[in-house]
C-alpha atoms as a PDB file:
ATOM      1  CA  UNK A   1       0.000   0.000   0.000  1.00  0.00           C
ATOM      2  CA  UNK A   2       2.295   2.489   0.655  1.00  0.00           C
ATOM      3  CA  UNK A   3       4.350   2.100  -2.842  1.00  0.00           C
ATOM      4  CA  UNK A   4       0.796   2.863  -4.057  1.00  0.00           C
ATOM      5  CA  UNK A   5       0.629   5.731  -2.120  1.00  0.00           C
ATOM      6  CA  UNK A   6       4.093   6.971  -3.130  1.00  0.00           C
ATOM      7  CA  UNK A   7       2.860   6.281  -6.642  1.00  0.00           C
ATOM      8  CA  UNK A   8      -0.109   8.635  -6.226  1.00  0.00           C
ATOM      9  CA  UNK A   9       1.860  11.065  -5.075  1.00  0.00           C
ATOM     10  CA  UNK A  10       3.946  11.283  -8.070  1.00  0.00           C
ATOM     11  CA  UNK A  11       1.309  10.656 -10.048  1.00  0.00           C
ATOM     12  CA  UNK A  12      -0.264  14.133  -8.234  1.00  0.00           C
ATOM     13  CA  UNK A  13       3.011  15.931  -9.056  1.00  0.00           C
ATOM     14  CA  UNK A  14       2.519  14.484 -12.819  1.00  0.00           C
ATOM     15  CA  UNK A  15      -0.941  15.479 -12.822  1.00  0.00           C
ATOM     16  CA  UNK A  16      -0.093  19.458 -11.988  1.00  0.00           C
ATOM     17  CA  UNK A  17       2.549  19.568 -14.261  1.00  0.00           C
ATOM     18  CA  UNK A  18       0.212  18.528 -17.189  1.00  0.00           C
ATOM     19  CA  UNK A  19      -2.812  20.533 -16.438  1.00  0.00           C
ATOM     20  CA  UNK A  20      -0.641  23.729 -15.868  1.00  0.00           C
ATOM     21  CA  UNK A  21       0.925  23.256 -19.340  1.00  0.00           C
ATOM     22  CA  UNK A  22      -2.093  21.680 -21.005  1.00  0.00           C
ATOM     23  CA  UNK A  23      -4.531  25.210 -19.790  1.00  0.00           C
ATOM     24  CA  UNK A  24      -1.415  27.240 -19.823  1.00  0.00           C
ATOM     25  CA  UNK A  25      -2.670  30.280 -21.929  1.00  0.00           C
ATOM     26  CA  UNK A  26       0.147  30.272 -24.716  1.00  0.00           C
ATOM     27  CA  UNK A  27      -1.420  26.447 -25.431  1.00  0.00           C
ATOM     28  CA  UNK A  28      -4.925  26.176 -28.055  1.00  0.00           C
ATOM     29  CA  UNK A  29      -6.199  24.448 -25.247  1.00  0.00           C
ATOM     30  CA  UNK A  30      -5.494  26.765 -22.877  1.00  0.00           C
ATOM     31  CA  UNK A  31      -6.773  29.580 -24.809  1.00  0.00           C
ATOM     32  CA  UNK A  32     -10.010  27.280 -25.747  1.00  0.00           C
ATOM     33  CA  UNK A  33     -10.432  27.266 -21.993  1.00  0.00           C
ATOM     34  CA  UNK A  34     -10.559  31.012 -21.648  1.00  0.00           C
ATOM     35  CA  UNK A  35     -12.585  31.136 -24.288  1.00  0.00           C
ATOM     36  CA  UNK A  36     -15.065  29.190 -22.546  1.00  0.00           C
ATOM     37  CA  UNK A  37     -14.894  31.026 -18.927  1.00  0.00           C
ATOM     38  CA  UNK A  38     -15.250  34.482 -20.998  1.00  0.00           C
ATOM     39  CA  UNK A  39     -12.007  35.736 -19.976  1.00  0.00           C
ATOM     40  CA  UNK A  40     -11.493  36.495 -23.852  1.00  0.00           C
ATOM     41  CA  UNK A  41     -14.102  39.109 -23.461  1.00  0.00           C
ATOM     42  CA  UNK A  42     -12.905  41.015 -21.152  1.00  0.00           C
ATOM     43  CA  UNK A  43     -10.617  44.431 -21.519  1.00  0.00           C
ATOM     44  CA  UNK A  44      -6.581  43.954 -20.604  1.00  0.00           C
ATOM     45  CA  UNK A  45      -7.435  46.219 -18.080  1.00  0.00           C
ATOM     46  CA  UNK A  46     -10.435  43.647 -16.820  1.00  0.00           C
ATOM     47  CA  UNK A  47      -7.928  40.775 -17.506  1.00  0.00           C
ATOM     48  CA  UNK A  48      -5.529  42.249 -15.280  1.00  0.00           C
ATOM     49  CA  UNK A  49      -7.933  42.894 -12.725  1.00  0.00           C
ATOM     50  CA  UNK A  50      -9.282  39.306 -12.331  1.00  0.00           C
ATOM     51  CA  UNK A  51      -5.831  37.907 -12.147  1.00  0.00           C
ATOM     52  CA  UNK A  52      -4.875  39.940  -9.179  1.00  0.00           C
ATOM     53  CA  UNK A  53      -8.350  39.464  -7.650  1.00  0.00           C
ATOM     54  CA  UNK A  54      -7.705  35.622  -7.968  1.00  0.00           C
ATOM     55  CA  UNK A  55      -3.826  35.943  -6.933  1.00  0.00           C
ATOM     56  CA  UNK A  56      -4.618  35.457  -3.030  1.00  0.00           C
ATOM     57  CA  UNK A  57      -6.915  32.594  -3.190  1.00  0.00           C
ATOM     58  CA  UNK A  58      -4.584  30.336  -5.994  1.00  0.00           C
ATOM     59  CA  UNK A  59      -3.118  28.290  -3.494  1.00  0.00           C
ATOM     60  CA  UNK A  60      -6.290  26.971  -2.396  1.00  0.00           C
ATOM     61  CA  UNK A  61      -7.237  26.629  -5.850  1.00  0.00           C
ATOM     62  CA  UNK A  62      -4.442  24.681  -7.096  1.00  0.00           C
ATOM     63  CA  UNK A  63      -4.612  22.493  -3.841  1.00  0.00           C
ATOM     64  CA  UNK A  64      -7.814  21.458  -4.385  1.00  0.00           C
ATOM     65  CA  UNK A  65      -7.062  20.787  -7.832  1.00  0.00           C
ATOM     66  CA  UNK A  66      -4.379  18.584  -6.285  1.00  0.00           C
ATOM     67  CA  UNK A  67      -6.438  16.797  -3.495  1.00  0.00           C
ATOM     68  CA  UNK A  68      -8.476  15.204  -6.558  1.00  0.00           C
ATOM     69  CA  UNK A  69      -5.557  14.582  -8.715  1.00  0.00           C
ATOM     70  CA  UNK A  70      -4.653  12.409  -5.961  1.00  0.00           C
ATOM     71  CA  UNK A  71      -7.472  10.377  -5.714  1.00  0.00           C
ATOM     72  CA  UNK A  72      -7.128   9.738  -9.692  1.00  0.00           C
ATOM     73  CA  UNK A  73      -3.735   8.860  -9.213  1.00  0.00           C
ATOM     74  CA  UNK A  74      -4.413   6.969  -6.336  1.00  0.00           C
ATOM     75  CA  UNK A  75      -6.951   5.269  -8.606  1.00  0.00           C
ATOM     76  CA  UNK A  76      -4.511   5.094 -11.612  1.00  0.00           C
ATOM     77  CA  UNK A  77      -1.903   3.602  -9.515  1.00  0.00           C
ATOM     78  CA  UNK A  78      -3.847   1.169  -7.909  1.00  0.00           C
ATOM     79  CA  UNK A  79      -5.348  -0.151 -10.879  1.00  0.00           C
ATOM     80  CA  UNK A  80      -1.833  -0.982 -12.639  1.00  0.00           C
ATOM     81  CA  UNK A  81       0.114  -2.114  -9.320  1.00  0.00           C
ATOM     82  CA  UNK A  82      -2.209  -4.393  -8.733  1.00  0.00           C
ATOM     83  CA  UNK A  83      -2.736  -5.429 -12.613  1.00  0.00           C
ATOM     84  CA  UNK A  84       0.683  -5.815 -12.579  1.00  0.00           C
ATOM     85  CA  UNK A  85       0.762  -7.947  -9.324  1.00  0.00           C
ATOM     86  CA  UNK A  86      -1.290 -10.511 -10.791  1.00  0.00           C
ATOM     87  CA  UNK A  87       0.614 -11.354 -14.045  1.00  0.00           C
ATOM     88  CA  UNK A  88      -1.437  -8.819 -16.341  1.00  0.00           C
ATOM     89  CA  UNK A  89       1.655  -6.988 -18.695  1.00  0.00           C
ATOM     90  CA  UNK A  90       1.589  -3.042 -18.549  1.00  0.00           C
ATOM     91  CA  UNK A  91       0.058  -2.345 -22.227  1.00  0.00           C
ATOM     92  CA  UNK A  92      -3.029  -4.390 -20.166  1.00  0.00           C
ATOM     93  CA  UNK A  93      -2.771  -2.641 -17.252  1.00  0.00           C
ATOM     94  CA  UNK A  94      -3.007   0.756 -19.453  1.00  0.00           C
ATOM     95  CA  UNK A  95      -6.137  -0.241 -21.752  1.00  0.00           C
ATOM     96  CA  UNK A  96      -7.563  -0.983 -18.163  1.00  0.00           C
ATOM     97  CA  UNK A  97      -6.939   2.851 -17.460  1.00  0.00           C
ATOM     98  CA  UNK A  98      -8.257   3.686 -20.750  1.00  0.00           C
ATOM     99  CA  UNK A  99     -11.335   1.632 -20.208  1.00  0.00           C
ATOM    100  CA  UNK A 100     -11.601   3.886 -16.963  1.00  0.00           C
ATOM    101  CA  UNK A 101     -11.055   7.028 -18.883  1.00  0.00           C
ATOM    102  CA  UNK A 102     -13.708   6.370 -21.283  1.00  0.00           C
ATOM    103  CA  UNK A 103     -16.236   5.077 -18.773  1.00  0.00           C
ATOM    104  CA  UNK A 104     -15.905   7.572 -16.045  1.00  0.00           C
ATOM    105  CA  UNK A 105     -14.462  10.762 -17.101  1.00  0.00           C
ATOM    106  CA  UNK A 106     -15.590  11.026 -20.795  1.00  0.00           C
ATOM    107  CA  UNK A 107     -19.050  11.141 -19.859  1.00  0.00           C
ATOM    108  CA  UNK A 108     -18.624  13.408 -16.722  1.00  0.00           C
ATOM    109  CA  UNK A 109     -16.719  16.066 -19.269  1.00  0.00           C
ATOM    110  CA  UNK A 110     -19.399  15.587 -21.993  1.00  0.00           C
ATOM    111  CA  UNK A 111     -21.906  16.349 -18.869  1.00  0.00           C
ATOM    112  CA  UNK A 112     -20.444  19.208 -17.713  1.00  0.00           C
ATOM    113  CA  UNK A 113     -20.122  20.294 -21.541  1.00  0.00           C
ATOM    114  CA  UNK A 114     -23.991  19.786 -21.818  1.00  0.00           C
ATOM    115  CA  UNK A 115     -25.350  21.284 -18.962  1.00  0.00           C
ATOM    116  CA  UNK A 116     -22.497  23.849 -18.313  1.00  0.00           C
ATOM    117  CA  UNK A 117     -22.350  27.121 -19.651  1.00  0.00           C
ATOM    118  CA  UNK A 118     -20.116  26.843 -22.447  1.00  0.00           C
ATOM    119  CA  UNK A 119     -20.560  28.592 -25.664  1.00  0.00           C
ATOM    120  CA  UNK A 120     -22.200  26.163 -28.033  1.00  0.00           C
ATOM    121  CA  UNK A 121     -19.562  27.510 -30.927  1.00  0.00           C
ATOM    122  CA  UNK A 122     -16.783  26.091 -28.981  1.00  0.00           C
ATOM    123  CA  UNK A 123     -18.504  23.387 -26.910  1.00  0.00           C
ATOM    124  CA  UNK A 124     -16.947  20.486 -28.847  1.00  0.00           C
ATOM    125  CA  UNK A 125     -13.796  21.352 -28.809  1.00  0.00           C
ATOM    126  CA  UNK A 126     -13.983  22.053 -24.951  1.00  0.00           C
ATOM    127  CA  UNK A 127     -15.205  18.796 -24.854  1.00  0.00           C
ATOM    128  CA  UNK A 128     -12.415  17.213 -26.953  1.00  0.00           C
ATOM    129  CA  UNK A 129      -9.780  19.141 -25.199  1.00  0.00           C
ATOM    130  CA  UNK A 130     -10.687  18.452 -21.524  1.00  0.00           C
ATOM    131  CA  UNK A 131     -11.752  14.861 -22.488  1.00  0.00           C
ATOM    132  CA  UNK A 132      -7.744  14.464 -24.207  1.00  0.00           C
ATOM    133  CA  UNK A 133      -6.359  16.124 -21.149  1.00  0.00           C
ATOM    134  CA  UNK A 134      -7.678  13.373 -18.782  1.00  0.00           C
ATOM    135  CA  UNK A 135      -6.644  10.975 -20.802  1.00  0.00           C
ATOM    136  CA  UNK A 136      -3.214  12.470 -21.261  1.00  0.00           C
ATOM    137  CA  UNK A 137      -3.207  12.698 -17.204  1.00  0.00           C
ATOM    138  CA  UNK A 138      -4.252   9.035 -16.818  1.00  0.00           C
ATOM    139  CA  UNK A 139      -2.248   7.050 -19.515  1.00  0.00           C
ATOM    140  CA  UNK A 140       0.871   9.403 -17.791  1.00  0.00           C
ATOM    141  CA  UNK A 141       0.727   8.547 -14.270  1.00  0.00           C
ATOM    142  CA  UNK A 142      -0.174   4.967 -15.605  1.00  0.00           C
ATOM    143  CA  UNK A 143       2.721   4.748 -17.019  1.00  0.00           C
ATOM    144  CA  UNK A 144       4.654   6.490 -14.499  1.00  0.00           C
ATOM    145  CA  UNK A 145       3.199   3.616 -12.159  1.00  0.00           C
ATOM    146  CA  UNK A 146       4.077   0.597 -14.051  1.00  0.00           C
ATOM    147  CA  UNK A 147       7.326   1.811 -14.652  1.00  0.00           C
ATOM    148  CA  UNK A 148       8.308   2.173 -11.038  1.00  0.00           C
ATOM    149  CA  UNK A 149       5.768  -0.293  -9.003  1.00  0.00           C
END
């Protein structure tokens, strides 16, 4: 148990990285993801204003962010340890993350795609994008896990 917790926390570590790069705003993605919040719309001045407005409270933001990247990884690491531990080879152990992916998190994103308030010109491609970046996330710390467990 406790290489799968060290797992998960690397895996949470992994996790950051990618989302900060993947919604970074000099990415498409990350720029599709403004897009969708309205921050596009808004002056430089505005722009400027909401970062420093959000500047005090990031921490929090980006630890929550991290308290559920750690039970994914936790879940992601779990999954191939113990695939692992019972004879299955790693390319198994990662369609068994992918078979997560697609069950669990594709329809969540398509969900909050649906019933969110995302502008229906870009609502596909929000989809697409957050529903790659999970996958990205997963099949990473999967990897990460069945290389070191």
């Amino acid at each position: 148990m406790t290489t799968i917790l060290l797992l998960a926390l690397a895996g949470t570590v992994l996790a950051t990285i990618i989302g900060t790069i993947w919604y970074s705003p000099g990415t498409p993605m990350g720029r599709l993801h403004m897009r969708s919040i309205g921050f596009d719309r808004l002056s430089s001045e505005e722009q400027k204003s909401k970062m420093e407005e959000m500047k005090p409270r990031m921490w929090r933001l980006y630890a929550g962010q991290m308290a559920l990247s750690f039970l994914t990884s936790f879940a992601v690491a779990f999954i191939v340890t113990m695939s692992m531990q019972n004879g299955l080879t790693l390319p198994m152990a990662l369609g068994f993350v992918a078979f997560n992916w697609l069950a669990f998190m594709v329809p969540v994103s398509g969900a909050s795609i649906i019933w969110g308030n995302v502008d229906r010109a870009i609502a596909w491609r929000k989809f697409a994008s957050d529903a790659l970046s999970y996958l990205t996330t997963v099949l990473a710390v999967a990897l990460l896990a069945g290389l070191l467990a």
